[in-house]
Protein backbone atom coordinates (compact mmCIF):
# COMPACT_ATOMS: atom_id res chain seq x y z
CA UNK A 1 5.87 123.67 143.62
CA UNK A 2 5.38 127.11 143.43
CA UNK A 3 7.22 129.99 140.93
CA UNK A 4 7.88 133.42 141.57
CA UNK A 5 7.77 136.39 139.36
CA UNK A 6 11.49 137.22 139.56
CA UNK A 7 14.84 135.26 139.56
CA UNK A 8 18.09 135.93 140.30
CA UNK A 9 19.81 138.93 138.80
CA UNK A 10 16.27 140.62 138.05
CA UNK A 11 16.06 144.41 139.18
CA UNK A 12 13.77 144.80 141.59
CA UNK A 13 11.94 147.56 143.96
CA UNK A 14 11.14 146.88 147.77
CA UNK A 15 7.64 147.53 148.02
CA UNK A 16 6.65 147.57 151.39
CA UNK A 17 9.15 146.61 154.77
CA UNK A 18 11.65 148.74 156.48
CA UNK A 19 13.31 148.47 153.34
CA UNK A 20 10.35 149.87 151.52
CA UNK A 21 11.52 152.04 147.85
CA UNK A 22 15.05 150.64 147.86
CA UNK A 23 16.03 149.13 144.51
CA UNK A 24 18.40 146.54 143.69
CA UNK A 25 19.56 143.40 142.31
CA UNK A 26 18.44 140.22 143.42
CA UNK A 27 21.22 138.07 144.62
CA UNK A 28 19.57 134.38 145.45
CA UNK A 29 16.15 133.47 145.45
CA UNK A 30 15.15 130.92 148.48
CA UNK A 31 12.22 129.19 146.82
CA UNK A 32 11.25 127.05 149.95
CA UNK A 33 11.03 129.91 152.07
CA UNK A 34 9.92 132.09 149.25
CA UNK A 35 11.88 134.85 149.91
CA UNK A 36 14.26 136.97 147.73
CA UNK A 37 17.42 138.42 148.68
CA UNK A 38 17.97 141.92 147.25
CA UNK A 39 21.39 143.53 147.34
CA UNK A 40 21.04 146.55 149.67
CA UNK A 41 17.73 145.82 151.05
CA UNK A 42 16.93 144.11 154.73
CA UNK A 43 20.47 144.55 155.70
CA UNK A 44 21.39 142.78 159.07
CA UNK A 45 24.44 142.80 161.70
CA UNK A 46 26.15 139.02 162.07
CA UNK A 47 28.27 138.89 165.00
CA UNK A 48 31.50 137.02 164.03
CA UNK A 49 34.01 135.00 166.06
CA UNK A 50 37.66 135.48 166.31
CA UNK A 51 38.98 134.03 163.35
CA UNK A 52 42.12 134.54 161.57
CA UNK A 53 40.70 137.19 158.96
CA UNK A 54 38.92 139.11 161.97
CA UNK A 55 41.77 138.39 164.59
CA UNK A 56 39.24 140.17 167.47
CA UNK A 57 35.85 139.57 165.93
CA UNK A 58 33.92 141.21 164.18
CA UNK A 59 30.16 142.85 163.46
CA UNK A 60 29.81 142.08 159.43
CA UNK A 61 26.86 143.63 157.77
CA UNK A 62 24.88 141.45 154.93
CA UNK A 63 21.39 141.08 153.20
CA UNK A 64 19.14 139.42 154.70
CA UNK A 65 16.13 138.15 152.87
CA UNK A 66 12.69 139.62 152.13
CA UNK A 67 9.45 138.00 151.17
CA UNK A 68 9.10 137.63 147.01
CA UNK A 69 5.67 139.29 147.52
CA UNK A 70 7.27 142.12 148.46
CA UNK A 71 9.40 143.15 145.64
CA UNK A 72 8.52 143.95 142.28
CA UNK A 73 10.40 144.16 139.02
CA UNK A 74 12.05 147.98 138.29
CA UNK A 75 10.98 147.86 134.85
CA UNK A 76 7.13 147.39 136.00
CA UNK A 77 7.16 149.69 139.06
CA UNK A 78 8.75 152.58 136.79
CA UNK A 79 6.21 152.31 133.57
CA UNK A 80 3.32 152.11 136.47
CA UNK A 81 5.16 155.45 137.87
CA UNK A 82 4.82 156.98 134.38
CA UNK A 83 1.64 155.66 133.82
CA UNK A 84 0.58 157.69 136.97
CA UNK A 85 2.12 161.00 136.26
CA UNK A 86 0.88 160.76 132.68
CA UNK A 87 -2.66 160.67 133.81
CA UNK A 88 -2.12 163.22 136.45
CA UNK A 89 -1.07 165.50 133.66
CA UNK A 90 -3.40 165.10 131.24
């Protein structure tokens, strides 16, 4: 079993991807793929059938997932950020 450093709800930052710097909220957490999927991040186009909400189809867009080693939590990535501008400074 493993755990990951985040769960659902958690505000994260992409670190690295074609998402890379985006920041958002984490909406599920697939722990037996161990990936993470951020609201905003990784999004994909899902080709739809007719159906009777989308009477001709339709191209949705949605989050996909990204790996949970990607991410990191906002909180940490923005005191590292300060951390690095304070030492720059001084």
């Amino acid at each position: 079993m493993t755990t990951c450093h985040v769960k659902k709800n958690d505000e994260v930052v992409v670190m690295s991807g074609a998402s890379k710097g985006k920041r958002g909220r984490i909406l599920s957490v697939l722990t037996g793929k161990q990936r993470v999927v951020v609201e905003g991040a990784a999004m994909i186009k899902r080709h739809t059938r007719k159906s009777q909400q989308h009477p001709q189809g339709a191209i949705i867009e949605r989050e996909g997932s990204v790996h949970w080693s990607n991410v990191m939590l906002a909180s940490a990535f923005d005191a590292r950020a300060s951390k690095r501008s304070g030492a720059a400074k001084a």
